[in-house]
PDB file of N, CA and C in Angstrom:
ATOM      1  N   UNK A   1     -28.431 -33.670 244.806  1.00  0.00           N
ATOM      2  CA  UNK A   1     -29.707 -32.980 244.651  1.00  0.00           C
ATOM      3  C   UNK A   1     -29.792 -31.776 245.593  1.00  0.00           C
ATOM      4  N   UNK A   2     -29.718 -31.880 246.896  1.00  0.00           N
ATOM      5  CA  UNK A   2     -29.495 -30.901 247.491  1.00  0.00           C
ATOM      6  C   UNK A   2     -28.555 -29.651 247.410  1.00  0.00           C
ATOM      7  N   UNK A   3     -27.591 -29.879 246.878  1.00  0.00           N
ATOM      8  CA  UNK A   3     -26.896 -28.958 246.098  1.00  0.00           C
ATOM      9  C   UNK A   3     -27.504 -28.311 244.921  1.00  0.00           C
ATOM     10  N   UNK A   4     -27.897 -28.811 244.703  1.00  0.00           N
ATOM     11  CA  UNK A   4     -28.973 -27.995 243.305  1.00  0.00           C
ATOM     12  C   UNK A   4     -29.874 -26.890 243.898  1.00  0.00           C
ATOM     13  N   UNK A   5     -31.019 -27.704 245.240  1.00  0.00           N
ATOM     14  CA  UNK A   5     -31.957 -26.980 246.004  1.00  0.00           C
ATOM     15  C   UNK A   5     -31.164 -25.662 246.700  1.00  0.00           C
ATOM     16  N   UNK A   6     -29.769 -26.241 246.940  1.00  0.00           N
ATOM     17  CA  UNK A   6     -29.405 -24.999 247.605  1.00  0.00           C
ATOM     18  C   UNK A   6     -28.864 -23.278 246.997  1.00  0.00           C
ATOM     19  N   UNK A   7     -28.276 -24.069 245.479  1.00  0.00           N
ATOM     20  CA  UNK A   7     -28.172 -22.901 244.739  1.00  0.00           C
ATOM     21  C   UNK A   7     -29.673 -21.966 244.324  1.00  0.00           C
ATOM     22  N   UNK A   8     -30.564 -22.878 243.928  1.00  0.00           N
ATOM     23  CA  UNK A   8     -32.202 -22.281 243.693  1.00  0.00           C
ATOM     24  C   UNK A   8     -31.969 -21.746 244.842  1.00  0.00           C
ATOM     25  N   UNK A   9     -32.011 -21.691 245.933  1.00  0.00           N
ATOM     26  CA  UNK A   9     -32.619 -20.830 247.324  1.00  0.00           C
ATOM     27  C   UNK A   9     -31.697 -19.479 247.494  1.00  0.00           C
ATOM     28  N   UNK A  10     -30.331 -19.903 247.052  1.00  0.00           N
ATOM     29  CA  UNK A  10     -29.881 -18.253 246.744  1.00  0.00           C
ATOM     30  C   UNK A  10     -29.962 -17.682 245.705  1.00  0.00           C
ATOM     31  N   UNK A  11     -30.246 -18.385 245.034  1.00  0.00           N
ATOM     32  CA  UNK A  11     -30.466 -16.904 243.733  1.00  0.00           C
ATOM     33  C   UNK A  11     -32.051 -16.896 244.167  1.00  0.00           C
ATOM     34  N   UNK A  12     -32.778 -18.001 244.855  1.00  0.00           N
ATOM     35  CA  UNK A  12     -34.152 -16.305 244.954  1.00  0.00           C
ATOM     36  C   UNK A  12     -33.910 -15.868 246.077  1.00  0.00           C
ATOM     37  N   UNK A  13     -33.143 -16.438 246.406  1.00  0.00           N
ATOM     38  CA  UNK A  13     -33.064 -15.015 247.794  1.00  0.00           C
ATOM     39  C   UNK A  13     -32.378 -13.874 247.534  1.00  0.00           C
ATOM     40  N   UNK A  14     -31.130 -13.738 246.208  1.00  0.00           N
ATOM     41  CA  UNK A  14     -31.071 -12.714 245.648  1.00  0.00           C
ATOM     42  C   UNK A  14     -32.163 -12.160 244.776  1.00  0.00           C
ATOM     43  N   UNK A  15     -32.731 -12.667 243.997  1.00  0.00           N
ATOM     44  CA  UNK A  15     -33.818 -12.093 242.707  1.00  0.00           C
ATOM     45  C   UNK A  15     -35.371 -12.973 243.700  1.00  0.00           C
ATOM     46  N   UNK A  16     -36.097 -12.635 244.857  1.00  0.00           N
ATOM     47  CA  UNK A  16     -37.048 -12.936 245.503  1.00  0.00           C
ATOM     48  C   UNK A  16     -38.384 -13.455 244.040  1.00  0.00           C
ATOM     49  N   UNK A  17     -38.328 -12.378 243.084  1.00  0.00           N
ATOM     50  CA  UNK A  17     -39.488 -12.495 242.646  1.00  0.00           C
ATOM     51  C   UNK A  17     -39.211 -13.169 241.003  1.00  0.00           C
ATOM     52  N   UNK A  18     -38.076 -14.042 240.718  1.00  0.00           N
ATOM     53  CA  UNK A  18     -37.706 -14.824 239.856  1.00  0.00           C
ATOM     54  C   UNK A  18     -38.637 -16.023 239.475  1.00  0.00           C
ATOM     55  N   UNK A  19     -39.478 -15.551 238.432  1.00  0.00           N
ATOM     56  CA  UNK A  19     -40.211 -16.955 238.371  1.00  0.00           C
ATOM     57  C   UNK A  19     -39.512 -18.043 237.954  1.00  0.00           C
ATOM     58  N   UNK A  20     -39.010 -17.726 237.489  1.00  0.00           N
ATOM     59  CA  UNK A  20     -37.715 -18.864 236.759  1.00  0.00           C
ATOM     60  C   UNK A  20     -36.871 -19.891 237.978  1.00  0.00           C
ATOM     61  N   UNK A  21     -36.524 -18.974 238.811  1.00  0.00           N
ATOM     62  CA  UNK A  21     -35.858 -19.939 239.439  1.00  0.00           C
ATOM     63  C   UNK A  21     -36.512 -20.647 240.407  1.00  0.00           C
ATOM     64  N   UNK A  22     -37.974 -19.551 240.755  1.00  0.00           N
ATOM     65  CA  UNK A  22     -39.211 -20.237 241.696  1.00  0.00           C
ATOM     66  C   UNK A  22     -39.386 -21.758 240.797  1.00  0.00           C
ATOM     67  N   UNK A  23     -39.558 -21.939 239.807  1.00  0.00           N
ATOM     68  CA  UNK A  23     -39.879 -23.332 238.985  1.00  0.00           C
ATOM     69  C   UNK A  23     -39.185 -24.031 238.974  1.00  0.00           C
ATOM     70  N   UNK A  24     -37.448 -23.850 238.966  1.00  0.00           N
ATOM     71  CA  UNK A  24     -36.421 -24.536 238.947  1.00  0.00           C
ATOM     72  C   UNK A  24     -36.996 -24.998 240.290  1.00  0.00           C
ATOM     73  N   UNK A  25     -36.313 -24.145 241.058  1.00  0.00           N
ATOM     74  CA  UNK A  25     -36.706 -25.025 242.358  1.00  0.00           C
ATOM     75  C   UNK A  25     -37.747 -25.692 243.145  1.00  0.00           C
ATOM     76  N   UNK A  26     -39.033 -25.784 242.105  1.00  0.00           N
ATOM     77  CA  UNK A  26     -39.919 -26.250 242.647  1.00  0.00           C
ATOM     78  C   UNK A  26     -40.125 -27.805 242.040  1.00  0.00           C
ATOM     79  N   UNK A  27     -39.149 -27.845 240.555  1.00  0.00           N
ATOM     80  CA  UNK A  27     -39.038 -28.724 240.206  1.00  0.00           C
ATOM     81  C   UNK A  27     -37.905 -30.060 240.968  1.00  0.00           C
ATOM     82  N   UNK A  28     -37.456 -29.087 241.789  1.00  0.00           N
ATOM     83  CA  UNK A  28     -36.277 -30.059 242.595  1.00  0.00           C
ATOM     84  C   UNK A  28     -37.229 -30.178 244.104  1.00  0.00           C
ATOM     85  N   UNK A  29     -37.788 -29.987 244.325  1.00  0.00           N
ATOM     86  CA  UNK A  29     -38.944 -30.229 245.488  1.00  0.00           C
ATOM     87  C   UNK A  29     -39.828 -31.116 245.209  1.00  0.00           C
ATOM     88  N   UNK A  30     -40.131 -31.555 243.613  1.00  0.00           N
ATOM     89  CA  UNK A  30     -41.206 -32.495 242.923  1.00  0.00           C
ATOM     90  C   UNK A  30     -40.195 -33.412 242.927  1.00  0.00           C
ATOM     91  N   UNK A  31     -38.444 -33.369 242.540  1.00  0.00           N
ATOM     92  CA  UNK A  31     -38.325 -35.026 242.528  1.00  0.00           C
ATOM     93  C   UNK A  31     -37.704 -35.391 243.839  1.00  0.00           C
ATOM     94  N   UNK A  32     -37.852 -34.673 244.929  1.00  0.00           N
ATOM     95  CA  UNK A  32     -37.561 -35.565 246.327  1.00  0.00           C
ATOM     96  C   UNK A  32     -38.490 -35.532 247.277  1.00  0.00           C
ATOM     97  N   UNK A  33     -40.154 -35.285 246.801  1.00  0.00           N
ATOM     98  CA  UNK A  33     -41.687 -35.378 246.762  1.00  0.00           C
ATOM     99  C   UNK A  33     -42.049 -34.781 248.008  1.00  0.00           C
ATOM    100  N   UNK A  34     -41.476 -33.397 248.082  1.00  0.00           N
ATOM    101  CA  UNK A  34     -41.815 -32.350 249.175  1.00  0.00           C
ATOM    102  C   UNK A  34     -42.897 -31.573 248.344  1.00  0.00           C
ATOM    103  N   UNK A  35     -44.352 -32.196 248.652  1.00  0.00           N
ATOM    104  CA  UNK A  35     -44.892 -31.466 248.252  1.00  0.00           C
ATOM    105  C   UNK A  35     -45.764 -30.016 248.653  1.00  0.00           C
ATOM    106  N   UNK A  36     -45.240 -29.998 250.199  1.00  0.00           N
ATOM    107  CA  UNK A  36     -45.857 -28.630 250.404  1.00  0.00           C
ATOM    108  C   UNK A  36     -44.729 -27.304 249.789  1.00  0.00           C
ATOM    109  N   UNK A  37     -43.282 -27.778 250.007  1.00  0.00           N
ATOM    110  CA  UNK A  37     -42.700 -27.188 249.116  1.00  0.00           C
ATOM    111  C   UNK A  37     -42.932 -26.492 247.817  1.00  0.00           C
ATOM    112  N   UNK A  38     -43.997 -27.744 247.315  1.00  0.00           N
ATOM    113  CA  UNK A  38     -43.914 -27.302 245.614  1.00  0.00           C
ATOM    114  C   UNK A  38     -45.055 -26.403 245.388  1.00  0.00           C
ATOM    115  N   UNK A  39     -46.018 -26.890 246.501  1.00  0.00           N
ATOM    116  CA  UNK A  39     -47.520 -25.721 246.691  1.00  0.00           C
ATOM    117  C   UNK A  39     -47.237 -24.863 246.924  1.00  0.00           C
ATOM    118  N   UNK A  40     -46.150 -24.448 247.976  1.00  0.00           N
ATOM    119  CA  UNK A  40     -45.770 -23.181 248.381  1.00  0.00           C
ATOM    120  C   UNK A  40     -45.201 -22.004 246.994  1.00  0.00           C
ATOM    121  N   UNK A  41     -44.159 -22.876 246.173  1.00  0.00           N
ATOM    122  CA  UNK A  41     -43.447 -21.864 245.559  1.00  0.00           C
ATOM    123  C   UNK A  41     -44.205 -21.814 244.103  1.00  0.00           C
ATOM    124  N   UNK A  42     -45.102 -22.939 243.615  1.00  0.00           N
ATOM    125  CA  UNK A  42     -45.839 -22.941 242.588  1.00  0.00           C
ATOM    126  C   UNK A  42     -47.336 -21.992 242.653  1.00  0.00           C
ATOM    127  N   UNK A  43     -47.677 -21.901 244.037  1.00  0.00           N
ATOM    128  CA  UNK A  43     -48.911 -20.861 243.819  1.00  0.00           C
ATOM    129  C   UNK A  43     -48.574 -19.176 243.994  1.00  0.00           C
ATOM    130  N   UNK A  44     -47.012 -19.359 244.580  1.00  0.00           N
ATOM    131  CA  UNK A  44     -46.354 -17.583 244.400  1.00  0.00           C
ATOM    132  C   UNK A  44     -46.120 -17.835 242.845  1.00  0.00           C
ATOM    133  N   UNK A  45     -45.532 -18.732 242.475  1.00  0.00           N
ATOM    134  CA  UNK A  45     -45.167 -18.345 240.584  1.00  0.00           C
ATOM    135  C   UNK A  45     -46.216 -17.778 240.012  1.00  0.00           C
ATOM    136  N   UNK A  46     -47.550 -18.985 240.018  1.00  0.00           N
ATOM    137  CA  UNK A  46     -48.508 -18.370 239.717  1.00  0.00           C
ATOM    138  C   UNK A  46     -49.173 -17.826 239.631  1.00  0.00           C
ATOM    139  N   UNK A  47     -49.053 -16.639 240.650  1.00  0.00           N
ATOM    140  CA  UNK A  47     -49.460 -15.313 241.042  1.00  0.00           C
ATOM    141  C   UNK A  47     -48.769 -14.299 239.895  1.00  0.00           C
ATOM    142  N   UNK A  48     -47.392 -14.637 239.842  1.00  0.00           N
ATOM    143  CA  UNK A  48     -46.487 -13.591 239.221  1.00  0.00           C
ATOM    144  C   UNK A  48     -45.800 -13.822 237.672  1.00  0.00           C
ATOM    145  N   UNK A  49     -46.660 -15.483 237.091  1.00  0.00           N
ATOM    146  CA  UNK A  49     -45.535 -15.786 235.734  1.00  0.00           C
ATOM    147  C   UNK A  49     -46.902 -15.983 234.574  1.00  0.00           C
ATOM    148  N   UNK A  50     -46.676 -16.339 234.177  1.00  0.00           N
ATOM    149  CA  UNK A  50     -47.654 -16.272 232.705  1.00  0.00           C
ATOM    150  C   UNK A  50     -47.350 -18.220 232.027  1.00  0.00           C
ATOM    151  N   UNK A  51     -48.074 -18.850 233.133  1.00  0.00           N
ATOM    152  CA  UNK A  51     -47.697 -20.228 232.496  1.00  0.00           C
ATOM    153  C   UNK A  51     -48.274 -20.454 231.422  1.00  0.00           C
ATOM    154  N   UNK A  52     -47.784 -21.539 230.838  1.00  0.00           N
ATOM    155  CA  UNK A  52     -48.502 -22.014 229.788  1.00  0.00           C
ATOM    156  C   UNK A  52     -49.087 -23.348 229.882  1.00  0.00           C
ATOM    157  N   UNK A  53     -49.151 -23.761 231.169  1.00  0.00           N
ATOM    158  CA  UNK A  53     -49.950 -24.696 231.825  1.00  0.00           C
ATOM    159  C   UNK A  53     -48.900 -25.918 232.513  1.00  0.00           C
ATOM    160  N   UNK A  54     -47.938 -26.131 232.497  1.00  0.00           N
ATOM    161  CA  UNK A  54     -47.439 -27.065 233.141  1.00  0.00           C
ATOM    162  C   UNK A  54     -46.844 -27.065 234.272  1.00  0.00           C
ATOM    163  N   UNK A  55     -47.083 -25.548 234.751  1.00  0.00           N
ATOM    164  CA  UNK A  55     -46.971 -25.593 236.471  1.00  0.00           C
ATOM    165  C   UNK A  55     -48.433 -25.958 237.367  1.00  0.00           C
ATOM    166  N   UNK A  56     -49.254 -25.716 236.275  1.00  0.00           N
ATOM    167  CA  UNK A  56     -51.088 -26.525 236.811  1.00  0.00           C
ATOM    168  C   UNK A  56     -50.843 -27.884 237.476  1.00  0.00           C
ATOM    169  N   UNK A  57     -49.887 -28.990 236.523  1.00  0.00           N
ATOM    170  CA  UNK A  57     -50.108 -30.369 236.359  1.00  0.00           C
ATOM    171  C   UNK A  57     -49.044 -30.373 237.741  1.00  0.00           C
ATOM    172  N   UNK A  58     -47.910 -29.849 238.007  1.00  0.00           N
ATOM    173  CA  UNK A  58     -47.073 -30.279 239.252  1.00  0.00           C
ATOM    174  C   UNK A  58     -48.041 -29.890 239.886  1.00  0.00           C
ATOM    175  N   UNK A  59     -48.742 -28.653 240.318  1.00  0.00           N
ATOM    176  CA  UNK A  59     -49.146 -28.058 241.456  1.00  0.00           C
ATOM    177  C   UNK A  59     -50.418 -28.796 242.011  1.00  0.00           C
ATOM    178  N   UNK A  60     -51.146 -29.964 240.894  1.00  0.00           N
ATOM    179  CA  UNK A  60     -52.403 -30.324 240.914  1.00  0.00           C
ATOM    180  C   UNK A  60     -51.866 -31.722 241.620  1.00  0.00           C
ATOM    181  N   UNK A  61     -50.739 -32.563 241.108  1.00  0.00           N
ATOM    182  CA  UNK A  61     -50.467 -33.328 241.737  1.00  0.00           C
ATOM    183  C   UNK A  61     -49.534 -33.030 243.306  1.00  0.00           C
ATOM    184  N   UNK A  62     -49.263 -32.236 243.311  1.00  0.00           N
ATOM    185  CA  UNK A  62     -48.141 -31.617 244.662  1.00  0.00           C
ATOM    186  C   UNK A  62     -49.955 -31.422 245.807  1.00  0.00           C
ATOM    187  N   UNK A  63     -50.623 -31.160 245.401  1.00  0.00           N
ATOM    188  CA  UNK A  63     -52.270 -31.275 245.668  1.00  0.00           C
ATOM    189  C   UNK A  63     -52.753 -32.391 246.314  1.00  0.00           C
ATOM    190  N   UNK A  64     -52.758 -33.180 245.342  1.00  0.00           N
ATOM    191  CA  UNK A  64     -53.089 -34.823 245.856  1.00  0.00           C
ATOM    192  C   UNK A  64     -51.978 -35.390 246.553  1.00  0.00           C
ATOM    193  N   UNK A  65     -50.875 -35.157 246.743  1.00  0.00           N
ATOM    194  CA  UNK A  65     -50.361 -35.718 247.183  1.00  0.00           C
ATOM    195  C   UNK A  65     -50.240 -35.226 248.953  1.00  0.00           C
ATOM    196  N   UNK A  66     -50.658 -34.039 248.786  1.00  0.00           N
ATOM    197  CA  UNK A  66     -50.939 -33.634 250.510  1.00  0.00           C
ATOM    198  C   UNK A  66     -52.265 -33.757 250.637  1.00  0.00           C
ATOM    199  N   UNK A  67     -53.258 -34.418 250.397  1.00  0.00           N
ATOM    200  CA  UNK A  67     -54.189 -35.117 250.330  1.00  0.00           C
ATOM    201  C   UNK A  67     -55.396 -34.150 249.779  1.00  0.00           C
ATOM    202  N   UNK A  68     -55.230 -32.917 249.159  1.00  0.00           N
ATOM    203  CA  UNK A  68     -55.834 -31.860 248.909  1.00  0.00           C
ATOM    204  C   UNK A  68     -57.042 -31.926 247.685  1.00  0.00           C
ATOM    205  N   UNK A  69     -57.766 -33.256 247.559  1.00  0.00           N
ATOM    206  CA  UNK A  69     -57.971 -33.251 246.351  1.00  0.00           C
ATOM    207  C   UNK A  69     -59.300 -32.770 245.625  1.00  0.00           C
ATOM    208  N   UNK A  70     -59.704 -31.681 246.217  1.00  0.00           N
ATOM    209  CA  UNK A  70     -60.407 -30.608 245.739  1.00  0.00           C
ATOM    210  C   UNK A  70     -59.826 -29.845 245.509  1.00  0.00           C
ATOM    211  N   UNK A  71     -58.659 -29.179 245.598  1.00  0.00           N
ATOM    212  CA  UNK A  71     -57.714 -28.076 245.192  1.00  0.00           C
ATOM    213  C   UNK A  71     -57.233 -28.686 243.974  1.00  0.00           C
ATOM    214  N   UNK A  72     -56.683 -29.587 244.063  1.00  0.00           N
ATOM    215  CA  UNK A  72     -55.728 -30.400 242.641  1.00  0.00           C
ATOM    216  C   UNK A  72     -57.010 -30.457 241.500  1.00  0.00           C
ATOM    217  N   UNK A  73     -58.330 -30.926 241.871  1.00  0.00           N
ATOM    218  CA  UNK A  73     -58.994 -31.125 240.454  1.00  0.00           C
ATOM    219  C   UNK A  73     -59.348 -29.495 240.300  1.00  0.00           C
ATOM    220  N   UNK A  74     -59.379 -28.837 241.288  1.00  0.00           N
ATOM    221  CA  UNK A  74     -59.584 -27.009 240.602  1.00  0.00           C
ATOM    222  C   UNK A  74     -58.311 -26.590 239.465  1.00  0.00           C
ATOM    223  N   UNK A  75     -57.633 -27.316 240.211  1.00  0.00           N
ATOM    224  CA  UNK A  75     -55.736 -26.387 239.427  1.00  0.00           C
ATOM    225  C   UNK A  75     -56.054 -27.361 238.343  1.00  0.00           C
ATOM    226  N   UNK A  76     -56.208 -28.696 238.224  1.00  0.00           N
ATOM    227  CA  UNK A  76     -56.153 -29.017 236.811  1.00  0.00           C
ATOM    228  C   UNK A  76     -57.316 -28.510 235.637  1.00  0.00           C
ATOM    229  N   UNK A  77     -58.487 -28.417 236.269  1.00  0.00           N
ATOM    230  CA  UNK A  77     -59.480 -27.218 235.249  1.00  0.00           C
ATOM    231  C   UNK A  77     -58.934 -26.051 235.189  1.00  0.00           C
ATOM    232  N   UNK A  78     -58.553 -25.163 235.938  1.00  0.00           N
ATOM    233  CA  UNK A  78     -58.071 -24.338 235.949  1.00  0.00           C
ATOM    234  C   UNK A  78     -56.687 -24.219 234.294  1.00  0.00           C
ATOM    235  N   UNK A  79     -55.517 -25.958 234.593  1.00  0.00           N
ATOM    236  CA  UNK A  79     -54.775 -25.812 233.281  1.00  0.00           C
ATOM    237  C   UNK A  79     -55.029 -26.364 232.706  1.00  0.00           C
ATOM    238  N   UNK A  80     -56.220 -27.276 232.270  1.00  0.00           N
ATOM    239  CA  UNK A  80     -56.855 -27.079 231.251  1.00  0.00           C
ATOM    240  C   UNK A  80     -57.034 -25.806 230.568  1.00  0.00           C
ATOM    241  N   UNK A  81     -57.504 -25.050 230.380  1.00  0.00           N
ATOM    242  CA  UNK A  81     -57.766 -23.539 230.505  1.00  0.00           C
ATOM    243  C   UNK A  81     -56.783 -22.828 229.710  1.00  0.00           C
ATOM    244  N   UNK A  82     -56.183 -22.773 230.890  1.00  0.00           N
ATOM    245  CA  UNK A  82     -54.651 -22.188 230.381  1.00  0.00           C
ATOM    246  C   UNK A  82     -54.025 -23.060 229.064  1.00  0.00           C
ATOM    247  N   UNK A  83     -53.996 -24.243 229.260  1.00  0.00           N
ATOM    248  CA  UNK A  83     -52.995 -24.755 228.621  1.00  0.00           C
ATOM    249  C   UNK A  83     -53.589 -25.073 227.120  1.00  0.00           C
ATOM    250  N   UNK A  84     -54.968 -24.897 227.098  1.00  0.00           N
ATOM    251  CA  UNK A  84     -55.514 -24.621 225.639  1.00  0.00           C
ATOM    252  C   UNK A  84     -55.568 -23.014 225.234  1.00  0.00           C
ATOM    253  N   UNK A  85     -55.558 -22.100 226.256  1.00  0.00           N
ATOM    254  CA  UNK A  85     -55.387 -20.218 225.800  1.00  0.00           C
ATOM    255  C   UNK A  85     -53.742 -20.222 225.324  1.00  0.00           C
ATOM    256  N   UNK A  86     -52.503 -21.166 225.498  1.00  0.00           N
ATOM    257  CA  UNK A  86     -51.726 -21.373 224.806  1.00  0.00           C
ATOM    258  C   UNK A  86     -51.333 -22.038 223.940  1.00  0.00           C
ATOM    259  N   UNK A  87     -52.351 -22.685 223.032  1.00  0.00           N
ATOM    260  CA  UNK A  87     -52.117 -23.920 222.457  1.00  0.00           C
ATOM    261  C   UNK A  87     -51.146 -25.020 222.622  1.00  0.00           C
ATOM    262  N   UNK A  88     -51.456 -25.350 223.564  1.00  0.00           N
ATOM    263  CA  UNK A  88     -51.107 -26.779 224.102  1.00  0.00           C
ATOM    264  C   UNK A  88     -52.550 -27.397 224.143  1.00  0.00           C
ATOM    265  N   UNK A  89     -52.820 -28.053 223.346  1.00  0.00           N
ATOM    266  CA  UNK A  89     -54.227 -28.779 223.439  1.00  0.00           C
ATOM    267  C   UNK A  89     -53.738 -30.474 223.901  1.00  0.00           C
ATOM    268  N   UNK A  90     -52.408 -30.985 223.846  1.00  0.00           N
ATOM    269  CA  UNK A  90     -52.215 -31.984 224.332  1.00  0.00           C
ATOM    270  C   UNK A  90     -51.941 -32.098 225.795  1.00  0.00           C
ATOM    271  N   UNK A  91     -51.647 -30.895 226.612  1.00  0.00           N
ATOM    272  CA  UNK A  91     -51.124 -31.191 227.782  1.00  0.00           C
ATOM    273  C   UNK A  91     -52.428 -31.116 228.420  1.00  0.00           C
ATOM    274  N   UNK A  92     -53.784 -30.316 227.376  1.00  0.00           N
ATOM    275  CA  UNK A  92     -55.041 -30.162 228.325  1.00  0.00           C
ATOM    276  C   UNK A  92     -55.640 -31.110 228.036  1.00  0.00           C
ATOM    277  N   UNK A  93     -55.760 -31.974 227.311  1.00  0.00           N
ATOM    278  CA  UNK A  93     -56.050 -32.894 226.794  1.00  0.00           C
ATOM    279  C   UNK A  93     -55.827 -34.072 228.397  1.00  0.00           C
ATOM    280  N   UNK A  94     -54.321 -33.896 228.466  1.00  0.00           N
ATOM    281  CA  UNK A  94     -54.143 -35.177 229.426  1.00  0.00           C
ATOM    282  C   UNK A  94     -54.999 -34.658 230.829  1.00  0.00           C
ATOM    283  N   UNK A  95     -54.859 -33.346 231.103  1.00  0.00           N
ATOM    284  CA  UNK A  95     -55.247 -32.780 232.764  1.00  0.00           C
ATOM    285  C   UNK A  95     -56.342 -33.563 232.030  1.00  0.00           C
ATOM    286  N   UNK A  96     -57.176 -33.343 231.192  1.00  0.00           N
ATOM    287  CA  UNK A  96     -58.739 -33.961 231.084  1.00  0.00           C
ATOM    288  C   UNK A  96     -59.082 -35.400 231.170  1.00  0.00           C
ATOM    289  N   UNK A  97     -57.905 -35.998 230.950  1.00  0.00           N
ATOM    290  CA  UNK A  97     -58.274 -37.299 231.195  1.00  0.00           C
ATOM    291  C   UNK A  97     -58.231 -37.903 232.840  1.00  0.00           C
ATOM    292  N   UNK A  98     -57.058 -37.044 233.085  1.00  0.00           N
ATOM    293  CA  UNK A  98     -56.953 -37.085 234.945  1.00  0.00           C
ATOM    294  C   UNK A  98     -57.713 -37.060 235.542  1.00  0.00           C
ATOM    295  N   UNK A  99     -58.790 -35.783 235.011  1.00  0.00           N
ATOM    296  CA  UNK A  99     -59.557 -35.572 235.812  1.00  0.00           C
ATOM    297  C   UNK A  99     -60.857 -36.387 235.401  1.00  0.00           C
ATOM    298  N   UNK A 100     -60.959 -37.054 234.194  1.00  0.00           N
ATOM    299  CA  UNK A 100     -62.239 -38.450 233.873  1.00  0.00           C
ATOM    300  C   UNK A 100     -61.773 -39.293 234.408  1.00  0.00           C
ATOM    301  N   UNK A 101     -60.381 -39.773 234.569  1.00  0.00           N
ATOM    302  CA  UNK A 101     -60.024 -40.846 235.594  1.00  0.00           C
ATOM    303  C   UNK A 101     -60.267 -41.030 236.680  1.00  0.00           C
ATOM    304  N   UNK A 102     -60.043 -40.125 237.521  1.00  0.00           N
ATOM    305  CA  UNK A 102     -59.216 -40.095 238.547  1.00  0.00           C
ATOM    306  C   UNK A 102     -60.295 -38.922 239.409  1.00  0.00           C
ATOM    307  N   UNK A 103     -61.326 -38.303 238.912  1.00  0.00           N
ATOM    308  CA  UNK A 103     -61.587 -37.289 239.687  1.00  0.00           C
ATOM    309  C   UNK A 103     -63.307 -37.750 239.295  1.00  0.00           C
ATOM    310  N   UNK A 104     -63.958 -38.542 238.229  1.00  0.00           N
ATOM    311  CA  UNK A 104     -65.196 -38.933 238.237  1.00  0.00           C
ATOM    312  C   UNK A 104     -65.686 -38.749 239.445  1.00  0.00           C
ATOM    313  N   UNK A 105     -66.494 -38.706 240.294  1.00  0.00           N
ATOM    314  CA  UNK A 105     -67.311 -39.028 241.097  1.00  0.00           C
ATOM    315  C   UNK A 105     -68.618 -39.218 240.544  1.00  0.00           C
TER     316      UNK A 105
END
């Protein structure tokens, strides 16, 4: 795994503003559950890529999991949003249930 993380870190350190490989590697930061890692390189993507909502759902849980969980239920309304302005009505569908689950108060 770390071999993986380490190739992601040079090619953006060659191509800095690669959303592509910002996701690759943020996806290898989600499965060895570094999640300030994944906040870090998922809220530069999302500054600079055009998701179609499924960097919301890592970044919302990479959220809760650094105990952030007023930020995580923003990012998941937030891809809600998004992820129905791309028709994905199933992936907003689920942020919506997350957040009737899990975020009721």
């Amino acid at each position: 795994m770390m071999d993986r993380i380490e190739v992601f870190k040079q090619m953006l350190d060659a191509e800095p503003t690669n959303t592509m490989v910002m996701f690759g590697l943020a996806k290898e930061y989600e499965k060895l559950g570094r999640s300030d890692e994944v906040i870090t390189l998922l809220e530069k993507y999302l500054e600079r890529a055009d998701d179609e909502g499924n960097a919301y759902g890592m970044l919302a849980k990479a959220y809760e999991q650094s105990g952030e969980r007023e930020k995580a239920k923003a990012t998941y309304e937030k891809g809600i949003a998004v992820s129905n302005a791309h028709g994905h009505p199933s992936m907003a569908s689920d942020y919506q249930m997350t957040l009737d689950l899990d975020y009721a108060d």
